[in-house]
N, C-alpha and C. Protein backbone atom coordinates (compact mmCIF):
# COMPACT_ATOMS: atom_id res chain seq x y z
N UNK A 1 20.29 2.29 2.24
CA UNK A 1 18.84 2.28 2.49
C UNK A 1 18.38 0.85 2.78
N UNK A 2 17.87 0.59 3.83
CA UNK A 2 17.19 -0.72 4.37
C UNK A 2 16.09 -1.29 3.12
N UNK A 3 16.53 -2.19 2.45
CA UNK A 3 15.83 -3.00 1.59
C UNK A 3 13.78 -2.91 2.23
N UNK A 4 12.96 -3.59 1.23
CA UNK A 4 11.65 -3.35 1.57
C UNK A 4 11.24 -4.33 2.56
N UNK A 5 11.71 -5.36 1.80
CA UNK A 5 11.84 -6.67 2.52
C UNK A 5 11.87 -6.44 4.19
N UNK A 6 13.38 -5.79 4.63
CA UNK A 6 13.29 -5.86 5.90
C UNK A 6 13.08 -4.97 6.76
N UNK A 7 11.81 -4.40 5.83
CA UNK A 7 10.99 -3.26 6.54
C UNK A 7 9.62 -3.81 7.81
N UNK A 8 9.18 -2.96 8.52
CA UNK A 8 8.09 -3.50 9.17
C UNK A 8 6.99 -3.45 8.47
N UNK A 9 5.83 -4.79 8.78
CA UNK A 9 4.60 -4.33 7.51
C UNK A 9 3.23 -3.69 8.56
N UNK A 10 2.68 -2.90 7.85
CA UNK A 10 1.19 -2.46 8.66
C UNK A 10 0.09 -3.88 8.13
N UNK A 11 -0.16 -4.68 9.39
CA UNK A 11 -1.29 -5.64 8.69
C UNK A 11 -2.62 -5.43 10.00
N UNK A 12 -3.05 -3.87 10.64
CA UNK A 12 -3.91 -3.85 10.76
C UNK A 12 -5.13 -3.11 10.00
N UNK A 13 -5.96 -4.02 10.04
CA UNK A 13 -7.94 -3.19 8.87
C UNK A 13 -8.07 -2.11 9.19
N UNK A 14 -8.33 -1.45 8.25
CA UNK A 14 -9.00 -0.04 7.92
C UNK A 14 -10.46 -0.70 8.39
N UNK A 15 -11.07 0.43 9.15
CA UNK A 15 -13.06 0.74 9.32
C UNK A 15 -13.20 1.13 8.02
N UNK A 16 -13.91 0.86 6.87
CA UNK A 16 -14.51 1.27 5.53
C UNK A 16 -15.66 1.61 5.46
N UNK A 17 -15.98 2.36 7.06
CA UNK A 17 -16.87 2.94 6.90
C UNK A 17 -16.87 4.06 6.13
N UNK A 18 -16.31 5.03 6.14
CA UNK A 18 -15.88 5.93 5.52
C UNK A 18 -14.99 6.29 4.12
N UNK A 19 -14.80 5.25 3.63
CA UNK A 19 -13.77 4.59 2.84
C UNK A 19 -12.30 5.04 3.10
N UNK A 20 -11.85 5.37 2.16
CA UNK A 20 -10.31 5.89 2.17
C UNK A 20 -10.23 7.18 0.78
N UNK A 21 -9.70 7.97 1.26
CA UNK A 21 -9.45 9.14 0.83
C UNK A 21 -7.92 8.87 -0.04
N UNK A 22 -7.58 8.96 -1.36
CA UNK A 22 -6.24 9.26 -1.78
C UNK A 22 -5.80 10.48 -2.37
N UNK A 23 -4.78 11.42 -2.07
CA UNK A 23 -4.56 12.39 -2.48
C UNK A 23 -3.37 12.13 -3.53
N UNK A 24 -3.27 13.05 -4.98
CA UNK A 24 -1.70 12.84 -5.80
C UNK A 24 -1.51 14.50 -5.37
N UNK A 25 -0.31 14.51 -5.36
CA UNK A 25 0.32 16.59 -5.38
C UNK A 25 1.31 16.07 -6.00
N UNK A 26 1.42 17.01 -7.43
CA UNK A 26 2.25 17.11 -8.06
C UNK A 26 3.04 18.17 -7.69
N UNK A 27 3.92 18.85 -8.31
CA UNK A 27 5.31 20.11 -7.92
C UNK A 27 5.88 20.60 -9.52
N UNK A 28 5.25 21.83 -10.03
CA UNK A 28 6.68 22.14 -11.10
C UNK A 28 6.42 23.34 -10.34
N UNK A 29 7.28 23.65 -11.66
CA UNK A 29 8.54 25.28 -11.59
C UNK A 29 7.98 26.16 -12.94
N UNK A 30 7.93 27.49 -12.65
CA UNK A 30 7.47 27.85 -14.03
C UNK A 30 8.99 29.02 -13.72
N UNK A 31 9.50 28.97 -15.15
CA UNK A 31 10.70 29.72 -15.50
C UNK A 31 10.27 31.06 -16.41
N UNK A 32 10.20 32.61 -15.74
CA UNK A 32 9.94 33.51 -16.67
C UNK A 32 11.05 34.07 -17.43
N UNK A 33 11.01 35.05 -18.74
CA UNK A 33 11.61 35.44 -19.17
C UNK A 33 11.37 36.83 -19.17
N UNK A 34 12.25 37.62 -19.52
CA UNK A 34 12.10 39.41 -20.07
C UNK A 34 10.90 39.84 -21.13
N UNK A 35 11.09 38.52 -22.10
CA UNK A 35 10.09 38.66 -23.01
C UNK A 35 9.01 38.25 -22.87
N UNK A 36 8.37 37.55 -21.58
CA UNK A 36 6.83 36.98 -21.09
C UNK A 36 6.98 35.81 -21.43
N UNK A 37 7.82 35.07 -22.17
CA UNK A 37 8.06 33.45 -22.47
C UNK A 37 8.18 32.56 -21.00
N UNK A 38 7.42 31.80 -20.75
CA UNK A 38 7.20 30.81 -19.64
C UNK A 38 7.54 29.42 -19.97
N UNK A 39 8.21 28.66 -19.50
CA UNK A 39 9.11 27.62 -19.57
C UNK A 39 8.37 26.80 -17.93
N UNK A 40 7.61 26.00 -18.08
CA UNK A 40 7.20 25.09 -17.19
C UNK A 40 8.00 23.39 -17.07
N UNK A 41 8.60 23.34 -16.02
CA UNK A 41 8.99 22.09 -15.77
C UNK A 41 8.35 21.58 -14.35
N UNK A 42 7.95 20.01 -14.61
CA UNK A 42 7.92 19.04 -13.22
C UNK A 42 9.00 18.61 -12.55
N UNK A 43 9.37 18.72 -11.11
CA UNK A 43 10.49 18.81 -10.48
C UNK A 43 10.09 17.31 -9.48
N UNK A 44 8.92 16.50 -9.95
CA UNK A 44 8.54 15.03 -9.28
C UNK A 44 8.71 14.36 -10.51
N UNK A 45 9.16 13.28 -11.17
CA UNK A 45 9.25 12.10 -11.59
C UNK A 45 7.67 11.95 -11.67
N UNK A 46 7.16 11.98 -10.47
CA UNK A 46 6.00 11.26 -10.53
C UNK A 46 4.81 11.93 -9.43
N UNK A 47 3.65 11.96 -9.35
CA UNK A 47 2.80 12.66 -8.18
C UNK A 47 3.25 11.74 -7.13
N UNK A 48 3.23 12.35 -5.97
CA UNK A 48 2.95 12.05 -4.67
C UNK A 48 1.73 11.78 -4.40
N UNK A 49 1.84 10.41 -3.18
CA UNK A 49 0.85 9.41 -3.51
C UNK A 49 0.23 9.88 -1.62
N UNK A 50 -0.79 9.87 -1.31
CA UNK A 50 -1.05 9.97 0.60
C UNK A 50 -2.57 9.21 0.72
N UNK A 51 -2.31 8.65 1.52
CA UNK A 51 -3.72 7.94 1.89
C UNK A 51 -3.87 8.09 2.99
N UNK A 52 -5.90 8.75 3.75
CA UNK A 52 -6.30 9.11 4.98
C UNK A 52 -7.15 7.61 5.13
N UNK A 53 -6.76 7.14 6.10
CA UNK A 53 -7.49 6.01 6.52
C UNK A 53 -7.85 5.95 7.93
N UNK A 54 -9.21 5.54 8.08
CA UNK A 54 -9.28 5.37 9.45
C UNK A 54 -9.80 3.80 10.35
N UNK A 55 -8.90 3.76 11.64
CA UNK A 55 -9.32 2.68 12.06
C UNK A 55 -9.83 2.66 13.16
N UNK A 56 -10.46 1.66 13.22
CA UNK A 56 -11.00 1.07 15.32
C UNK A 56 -10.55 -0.10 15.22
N UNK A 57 -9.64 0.13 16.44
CA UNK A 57 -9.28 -0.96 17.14
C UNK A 57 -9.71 -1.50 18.11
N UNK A 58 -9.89 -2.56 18.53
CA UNK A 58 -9.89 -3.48 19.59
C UNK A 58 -9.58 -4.12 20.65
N UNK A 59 -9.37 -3.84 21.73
CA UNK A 59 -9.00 -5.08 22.26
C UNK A 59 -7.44 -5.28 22.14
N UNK A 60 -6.89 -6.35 21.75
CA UNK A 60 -5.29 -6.42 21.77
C UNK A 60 -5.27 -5.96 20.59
N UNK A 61 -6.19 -6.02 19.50
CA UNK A 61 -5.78 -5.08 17.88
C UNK A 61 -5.36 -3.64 18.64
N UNK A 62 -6.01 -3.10 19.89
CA UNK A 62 -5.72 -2.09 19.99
C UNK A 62 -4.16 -1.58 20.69
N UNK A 63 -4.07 -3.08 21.17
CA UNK A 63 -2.83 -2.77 22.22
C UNK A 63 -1.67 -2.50 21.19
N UNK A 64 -1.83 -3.53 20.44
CA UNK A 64 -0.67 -4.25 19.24
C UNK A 64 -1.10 -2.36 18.27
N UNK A 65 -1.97 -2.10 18.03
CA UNK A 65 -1.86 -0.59 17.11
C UNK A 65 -0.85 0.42 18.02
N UNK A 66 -1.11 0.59 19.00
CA UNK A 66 -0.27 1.77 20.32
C UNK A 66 1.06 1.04 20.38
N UNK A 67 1.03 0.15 20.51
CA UNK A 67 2.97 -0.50 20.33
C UNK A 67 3.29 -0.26 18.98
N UNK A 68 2.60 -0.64 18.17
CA UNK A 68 3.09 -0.33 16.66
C UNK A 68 3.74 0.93 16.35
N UNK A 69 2.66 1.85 16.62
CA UNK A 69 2.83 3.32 16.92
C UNK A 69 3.96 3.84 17.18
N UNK A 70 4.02 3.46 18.57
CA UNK A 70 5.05 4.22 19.20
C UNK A 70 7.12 3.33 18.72
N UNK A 71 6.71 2.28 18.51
CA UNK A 71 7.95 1.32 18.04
C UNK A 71 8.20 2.24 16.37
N UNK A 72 7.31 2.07 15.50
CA UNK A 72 7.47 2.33 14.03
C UNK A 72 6.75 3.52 13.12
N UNK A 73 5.98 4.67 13.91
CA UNK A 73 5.41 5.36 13.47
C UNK A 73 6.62 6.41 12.88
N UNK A 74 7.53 6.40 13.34
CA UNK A 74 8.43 7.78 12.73
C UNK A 74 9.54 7.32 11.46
N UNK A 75 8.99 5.99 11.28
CA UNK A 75 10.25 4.88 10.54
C UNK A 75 9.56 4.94 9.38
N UNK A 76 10.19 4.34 8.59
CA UNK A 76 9.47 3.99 7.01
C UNK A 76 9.10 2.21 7.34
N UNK A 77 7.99 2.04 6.81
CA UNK A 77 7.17 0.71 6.79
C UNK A 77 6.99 0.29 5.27
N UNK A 78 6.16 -0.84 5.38
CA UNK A 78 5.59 -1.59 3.80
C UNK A 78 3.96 -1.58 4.54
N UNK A 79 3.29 -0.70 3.48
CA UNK A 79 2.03 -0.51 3.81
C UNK A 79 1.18 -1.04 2.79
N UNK A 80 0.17 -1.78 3.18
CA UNK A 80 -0.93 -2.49 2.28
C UNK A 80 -1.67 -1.79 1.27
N UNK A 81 -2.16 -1.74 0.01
CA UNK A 81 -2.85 -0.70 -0.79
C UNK A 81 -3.81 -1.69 -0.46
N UNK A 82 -4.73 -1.18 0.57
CA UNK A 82 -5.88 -1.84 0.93
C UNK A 82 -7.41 -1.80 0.04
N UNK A 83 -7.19 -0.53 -1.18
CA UNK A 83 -8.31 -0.89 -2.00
C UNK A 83 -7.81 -1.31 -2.91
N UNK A 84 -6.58 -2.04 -3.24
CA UNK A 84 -6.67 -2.90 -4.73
C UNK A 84 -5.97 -4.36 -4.12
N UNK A 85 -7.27 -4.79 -3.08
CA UNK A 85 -7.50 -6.12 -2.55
C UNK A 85 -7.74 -6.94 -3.83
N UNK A 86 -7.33 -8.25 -3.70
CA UNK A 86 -7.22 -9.77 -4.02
C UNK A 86 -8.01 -10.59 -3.55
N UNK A 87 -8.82 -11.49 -4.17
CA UNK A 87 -9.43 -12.46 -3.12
C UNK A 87 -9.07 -13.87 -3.76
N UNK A 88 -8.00 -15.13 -3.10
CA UNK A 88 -7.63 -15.88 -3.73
C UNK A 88 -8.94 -16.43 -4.32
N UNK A 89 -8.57 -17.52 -5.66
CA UNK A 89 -9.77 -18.10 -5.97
C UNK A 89 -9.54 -19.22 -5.65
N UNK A 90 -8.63 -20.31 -4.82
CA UNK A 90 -8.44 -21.65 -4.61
C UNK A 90 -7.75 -21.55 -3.17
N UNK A 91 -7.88 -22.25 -2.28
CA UNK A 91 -7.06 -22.36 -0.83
C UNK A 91 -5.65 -22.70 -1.70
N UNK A 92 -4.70 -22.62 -0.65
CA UNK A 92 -3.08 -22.45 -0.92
C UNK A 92 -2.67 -23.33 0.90
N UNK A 93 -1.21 -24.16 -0.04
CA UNK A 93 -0.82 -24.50 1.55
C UNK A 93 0.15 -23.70 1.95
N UNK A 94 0.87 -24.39 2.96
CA UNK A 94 2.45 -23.77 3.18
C UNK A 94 3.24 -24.17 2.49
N UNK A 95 3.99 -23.43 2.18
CA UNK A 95 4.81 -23.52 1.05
C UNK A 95 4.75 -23.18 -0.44
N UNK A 96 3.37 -23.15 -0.97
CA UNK A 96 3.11 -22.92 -2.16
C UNK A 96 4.08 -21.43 -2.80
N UNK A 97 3.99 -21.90 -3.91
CA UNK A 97 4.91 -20.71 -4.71
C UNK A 97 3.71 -19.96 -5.66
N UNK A 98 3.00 -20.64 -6.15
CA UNK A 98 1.60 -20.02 -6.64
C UNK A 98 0.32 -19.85 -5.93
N UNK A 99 -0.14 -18.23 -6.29
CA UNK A 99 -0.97 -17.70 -5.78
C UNK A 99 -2.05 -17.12 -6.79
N UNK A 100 -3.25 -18.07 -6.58
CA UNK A 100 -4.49 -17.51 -7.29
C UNK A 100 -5.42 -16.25 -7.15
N UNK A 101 -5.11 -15.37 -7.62
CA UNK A 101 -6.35 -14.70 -7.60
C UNK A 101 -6.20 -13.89 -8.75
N UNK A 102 -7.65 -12.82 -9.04
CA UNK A 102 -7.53 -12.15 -10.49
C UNK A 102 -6.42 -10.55 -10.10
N UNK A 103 -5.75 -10.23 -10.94
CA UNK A 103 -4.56 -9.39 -10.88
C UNK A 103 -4.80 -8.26 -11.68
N UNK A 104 -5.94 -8.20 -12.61
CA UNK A 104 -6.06 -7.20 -13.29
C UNK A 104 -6.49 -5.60 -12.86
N UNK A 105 -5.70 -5.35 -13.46
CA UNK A 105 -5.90 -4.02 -12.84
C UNK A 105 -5.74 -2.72 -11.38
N UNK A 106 -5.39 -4.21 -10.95
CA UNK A 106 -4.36 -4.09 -9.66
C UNK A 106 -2.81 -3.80 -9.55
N UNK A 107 -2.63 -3.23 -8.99
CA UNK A 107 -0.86 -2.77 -8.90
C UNK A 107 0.11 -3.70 -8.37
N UNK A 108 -0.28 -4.75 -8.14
CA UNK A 108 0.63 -6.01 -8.18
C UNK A 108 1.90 -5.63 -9.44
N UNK A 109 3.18 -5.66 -9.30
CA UNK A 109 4.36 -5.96 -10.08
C UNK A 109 5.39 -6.80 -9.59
N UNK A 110 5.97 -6.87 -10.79
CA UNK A 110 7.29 -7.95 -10.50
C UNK A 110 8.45 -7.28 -9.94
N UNK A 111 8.69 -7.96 -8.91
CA UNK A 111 9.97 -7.62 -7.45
C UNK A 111 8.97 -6.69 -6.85
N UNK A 112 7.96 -6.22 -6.61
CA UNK A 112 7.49 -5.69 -5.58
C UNK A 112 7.23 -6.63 -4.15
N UNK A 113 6.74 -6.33 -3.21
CA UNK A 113 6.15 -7.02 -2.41
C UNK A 113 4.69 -7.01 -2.56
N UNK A 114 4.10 -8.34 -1.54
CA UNK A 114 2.39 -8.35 -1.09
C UNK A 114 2.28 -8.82 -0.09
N UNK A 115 1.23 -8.96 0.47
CA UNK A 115 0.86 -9.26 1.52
C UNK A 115 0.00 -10.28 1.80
N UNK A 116 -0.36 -11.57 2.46
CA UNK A 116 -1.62 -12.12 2.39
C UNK A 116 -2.11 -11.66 3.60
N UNK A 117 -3.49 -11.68 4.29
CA UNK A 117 -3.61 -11.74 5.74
C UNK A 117 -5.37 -12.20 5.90
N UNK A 118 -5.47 -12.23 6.80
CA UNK A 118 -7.36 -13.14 7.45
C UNK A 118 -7.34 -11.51 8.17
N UNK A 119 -8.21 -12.06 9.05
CA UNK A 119 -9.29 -11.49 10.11
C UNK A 119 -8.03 -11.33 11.27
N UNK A 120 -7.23 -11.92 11.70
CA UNK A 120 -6.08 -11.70 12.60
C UNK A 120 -4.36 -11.03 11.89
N UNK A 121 -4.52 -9.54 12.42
CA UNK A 121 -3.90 -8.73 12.00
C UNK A 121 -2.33 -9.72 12.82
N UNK A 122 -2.19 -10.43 13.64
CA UNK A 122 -1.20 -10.70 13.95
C UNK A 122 -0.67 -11.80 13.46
N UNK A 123 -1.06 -12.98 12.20
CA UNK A 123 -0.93 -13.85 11.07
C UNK A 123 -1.07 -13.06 9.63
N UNK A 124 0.35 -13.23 9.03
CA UNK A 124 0.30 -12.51 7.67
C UNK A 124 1.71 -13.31 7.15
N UNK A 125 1.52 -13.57 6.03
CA UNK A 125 2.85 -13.66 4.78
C UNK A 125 3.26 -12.60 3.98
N UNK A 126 4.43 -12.26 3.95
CA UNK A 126 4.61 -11.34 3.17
C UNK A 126 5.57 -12.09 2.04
N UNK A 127 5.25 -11.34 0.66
CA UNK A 127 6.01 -12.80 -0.27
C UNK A 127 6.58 -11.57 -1.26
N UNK A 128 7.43 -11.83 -2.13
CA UNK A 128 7.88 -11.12 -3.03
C UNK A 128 7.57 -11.89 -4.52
N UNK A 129 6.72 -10.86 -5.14
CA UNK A 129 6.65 -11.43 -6.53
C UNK A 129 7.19 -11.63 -7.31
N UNK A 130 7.83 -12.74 -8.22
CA UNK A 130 8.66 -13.02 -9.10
C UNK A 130 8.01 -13.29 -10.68
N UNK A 131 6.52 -13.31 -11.01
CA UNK A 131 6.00 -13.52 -12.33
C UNK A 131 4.74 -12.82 -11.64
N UNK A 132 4.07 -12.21 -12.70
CA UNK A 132 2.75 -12.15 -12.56
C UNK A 132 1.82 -12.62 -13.89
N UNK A 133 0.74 -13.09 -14.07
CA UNK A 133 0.05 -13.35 -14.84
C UNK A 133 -1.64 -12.80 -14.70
N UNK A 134 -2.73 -12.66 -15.47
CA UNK A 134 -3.87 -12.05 -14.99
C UNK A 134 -4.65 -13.06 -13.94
N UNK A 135 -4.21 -13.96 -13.96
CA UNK A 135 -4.63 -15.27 -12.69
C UNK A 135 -3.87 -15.73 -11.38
N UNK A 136 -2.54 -15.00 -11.56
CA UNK A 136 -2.16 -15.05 -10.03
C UNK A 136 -0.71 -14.51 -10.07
N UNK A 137 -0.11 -15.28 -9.31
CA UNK A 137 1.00 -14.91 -9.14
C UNK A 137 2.00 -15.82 -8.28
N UNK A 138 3.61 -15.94 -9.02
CA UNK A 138 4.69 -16.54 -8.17
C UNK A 138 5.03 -15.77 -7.41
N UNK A 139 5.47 -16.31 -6.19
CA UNK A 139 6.11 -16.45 -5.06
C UNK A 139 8.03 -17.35 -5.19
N UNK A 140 8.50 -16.64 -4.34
CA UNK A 140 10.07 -17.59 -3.21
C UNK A 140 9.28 -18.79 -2.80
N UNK A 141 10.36 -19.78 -2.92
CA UNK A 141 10.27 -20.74 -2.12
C UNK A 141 9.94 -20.48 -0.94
N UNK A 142 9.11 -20.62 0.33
CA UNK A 142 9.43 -20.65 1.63
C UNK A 142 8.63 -19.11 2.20
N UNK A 143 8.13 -18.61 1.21
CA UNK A 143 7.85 -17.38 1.61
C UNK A 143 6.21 -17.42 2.34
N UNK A 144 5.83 -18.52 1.35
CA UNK A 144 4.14 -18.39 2.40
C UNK A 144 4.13 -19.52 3.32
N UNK A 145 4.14 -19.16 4.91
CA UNK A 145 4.16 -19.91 5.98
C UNK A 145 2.82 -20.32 6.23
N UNK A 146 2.02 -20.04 6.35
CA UNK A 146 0.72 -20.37 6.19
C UNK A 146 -0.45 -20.98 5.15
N UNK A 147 -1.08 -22.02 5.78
CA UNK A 147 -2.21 -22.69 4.85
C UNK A 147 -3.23 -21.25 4.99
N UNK A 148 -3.87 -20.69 3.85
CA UNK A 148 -4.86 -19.95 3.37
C UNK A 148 -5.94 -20.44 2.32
N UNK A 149 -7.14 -20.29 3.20
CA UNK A 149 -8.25 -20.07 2.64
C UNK A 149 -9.00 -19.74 1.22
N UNK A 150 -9.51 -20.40 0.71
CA UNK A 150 -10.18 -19.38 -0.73
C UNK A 150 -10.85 -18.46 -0.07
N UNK A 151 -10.97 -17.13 -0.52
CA UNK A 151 -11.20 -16.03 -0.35
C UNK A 151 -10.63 -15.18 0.80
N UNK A 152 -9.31 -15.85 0.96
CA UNK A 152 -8.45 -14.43 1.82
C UNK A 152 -8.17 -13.57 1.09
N UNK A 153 -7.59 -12.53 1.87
CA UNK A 153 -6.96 -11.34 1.05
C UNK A 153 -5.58 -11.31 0.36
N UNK A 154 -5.63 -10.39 -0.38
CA UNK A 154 -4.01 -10.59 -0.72
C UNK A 154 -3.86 -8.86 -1.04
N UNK A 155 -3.03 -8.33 -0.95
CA UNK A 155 -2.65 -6.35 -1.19
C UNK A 155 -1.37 -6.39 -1.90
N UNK A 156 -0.79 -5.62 -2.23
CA UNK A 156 0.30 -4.79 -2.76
C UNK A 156 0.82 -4.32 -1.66
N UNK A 157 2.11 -4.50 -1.41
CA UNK A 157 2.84 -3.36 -0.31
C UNK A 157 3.57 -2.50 -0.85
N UNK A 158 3.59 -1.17 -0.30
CA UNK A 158 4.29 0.01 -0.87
C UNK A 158 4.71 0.64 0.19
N UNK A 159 6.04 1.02 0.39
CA UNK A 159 7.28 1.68 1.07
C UNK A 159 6.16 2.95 1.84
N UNK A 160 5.90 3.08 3.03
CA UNK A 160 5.22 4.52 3.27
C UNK A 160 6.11 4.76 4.70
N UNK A 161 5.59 5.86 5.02
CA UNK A 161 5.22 6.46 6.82
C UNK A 161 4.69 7.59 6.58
N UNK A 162 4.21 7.69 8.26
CA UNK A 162 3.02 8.40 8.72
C UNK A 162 3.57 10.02 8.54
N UNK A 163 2.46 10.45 7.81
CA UNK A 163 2.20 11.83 7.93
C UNK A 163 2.22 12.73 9.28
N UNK A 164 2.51 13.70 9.54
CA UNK A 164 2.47 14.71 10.62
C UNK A 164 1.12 15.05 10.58
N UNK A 165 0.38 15.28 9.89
CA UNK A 165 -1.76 15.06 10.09
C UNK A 165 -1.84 13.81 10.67
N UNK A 166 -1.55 12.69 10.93
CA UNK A 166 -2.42 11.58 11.61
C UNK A 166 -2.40 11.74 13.22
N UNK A 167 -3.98 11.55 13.52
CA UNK A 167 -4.60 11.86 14.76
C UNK A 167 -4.75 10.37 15.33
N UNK A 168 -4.89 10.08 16.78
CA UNK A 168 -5.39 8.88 17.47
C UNK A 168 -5.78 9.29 18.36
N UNK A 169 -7.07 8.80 19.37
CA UNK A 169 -7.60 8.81 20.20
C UNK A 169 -8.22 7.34 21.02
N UNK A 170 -8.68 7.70 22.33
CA UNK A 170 -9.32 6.35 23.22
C UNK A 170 -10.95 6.60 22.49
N UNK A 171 -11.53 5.59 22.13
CA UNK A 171 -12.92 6.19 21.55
C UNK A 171 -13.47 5.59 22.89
N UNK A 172 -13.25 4.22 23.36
CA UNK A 172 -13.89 3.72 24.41
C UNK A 172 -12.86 3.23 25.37
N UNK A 173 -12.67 2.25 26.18
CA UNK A 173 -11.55 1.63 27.36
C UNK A 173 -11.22 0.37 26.42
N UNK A 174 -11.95 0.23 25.92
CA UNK A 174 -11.78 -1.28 24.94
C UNK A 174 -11.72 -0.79 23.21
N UNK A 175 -11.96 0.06 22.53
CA UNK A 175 -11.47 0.62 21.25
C UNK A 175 -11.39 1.52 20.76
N UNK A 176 -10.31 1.82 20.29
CA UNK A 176 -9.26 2.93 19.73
C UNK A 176 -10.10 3.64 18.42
N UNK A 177 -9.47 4.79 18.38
CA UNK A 177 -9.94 5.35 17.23
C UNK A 177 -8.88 6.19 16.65
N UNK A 178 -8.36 6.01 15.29
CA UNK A 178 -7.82 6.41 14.81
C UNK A 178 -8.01 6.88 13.12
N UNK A 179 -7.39 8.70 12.64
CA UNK A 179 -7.01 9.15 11.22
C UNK A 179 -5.62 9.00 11.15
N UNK A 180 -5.66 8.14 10.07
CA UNK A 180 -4.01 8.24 9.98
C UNK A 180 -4.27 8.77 8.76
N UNK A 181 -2.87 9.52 8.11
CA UNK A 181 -2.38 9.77 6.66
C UNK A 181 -1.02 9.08 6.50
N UNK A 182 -0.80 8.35 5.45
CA UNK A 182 0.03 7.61 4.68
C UNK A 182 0.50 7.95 3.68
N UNK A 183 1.97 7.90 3.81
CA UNK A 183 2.62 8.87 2.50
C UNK A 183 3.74 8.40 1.82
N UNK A 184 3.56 7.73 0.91
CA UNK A 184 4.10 6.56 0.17
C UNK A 184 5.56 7.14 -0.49
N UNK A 185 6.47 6.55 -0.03
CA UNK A 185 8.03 6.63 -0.63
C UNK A 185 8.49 6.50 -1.27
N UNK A 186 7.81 6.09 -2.47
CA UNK A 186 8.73 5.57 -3.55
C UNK A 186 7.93 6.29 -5.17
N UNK A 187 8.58 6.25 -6.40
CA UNK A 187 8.03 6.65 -7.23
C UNK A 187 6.89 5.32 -7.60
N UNK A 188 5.90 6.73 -8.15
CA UNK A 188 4.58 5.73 -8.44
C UNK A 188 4.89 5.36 -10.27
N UNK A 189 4.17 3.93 -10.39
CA UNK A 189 3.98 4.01 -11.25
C UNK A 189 2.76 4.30 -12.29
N UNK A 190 3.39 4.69 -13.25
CA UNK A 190 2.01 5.78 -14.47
C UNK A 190 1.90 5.37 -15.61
N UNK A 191 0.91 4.45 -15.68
CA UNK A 191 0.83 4.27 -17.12
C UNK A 191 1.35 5.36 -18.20
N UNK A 192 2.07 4.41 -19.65
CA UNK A 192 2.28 5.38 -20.56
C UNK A 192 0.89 5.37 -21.60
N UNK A 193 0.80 6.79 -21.80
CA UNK A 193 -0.37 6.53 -22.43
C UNK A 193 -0.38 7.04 -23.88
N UNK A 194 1.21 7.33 -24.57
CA UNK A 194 1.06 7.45 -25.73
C UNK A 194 2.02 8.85 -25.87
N UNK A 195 2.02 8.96 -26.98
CA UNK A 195 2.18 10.76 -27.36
C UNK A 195 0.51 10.93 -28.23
N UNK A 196 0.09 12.08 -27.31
CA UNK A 196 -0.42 13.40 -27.88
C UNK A 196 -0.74 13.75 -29.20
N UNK A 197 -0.88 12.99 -30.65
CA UNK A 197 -0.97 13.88 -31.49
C UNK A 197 -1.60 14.65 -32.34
N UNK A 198 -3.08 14.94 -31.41
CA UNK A 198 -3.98 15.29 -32.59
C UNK A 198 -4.15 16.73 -31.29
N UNK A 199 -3.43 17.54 -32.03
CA UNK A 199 -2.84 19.14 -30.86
C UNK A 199 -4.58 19.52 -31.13
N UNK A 200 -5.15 19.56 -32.14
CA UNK A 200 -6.19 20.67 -32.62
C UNK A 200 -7.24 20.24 -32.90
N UNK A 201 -7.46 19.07 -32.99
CA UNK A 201 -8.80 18.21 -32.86
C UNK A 201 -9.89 18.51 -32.08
């Protein structure tokens, strides 16, 4: 299996006009017996994760989306969790190994990937996390090529490809319109939240 790393990344914006839609589908099995005894098992580890997002493109955002498309739409990618955005709190140069911003509660983990990116979907770092703390996060040597801004972005990347529901269309001669669905590859993670023990409370 091709590592995440040397996967392709999606670094064009979602329109939030509409926000983003996430779906979980879970999967068990219910086992009957002779005697009416039912035996329920989950046959996922974990829910299945899909995100409907939609974009307009632009201009060469639009050209660069239709090459994307047609090059990597049937492949597995590293896709941005574009609502549990980052906003650094200090500019960063090239090279830096530390990255400021607040982490709480965000799905940032250690050995995952992220993403930084601006306003130009065709400038992005992608870095692999090695520590996290609630104030930022390490980086590889060498991994952020770019001087960034206080208040760029920063995302989580997660293993996806495109759903058989995602639609695209010409909205105008100059921008695209697109529903995509995104359907994330890998097991999610779930908080533990304990055992259960007050059955009758």
């Amino acid at each position: 299996m091709i590592a995440d790393s040397a996967l392709p990344v999606w670094s064009i914006r979602p329109n939030w006009k509409d926000g983003i839609l996430e779906r979980l589908s879970w999967l068990t099995d219910v086992l009957g017996s002779t005697y009416g005894t039912e035996q329920r098992r989950a046959l996922r580890l974990s829910p299945r994760r899909a995100f409907e997002i939609n974009f307009n493109s632009v201009d060469e955002t639009r050209s660069y989306f239709d090459l994307w498309l047609q090059r990597f739409g049937s492949q597995e990618f590293m896709l941005p969790l574009f609502h549990d955005k980052g906003r650094l709190t200090a500019p960063i140069v090239a090279g830096a190994t530390e990255i400021p911003f607040d982490t709480t509660n965000r799905e940032f983990a250690i050995g995952e990937l992220a993403i930084l990116t601006g306003d130009d979907p065709f400038v992005f770092d992608k870095v692999t996390i090695s520590a996290i703390t609630d104030a930022g996060i390490t980086v590889g040597v060498g991994e952020v090529a770019n001087a960034w801004p206080k208040g760029a972005a920063i995302h989580p990347l997660r293993r996806a490809r495109l759903s058989q529901e995602s639609a695209a269309a010409a909205l105008t001669s100059r921008v695209g319109q697109a529903t995509l669905e995104f359907e994330l590859n890998q097991a999610n993670e779930i908080a533990d939240e304990g055992e259960w023990t007050d059955l009758y409370g």
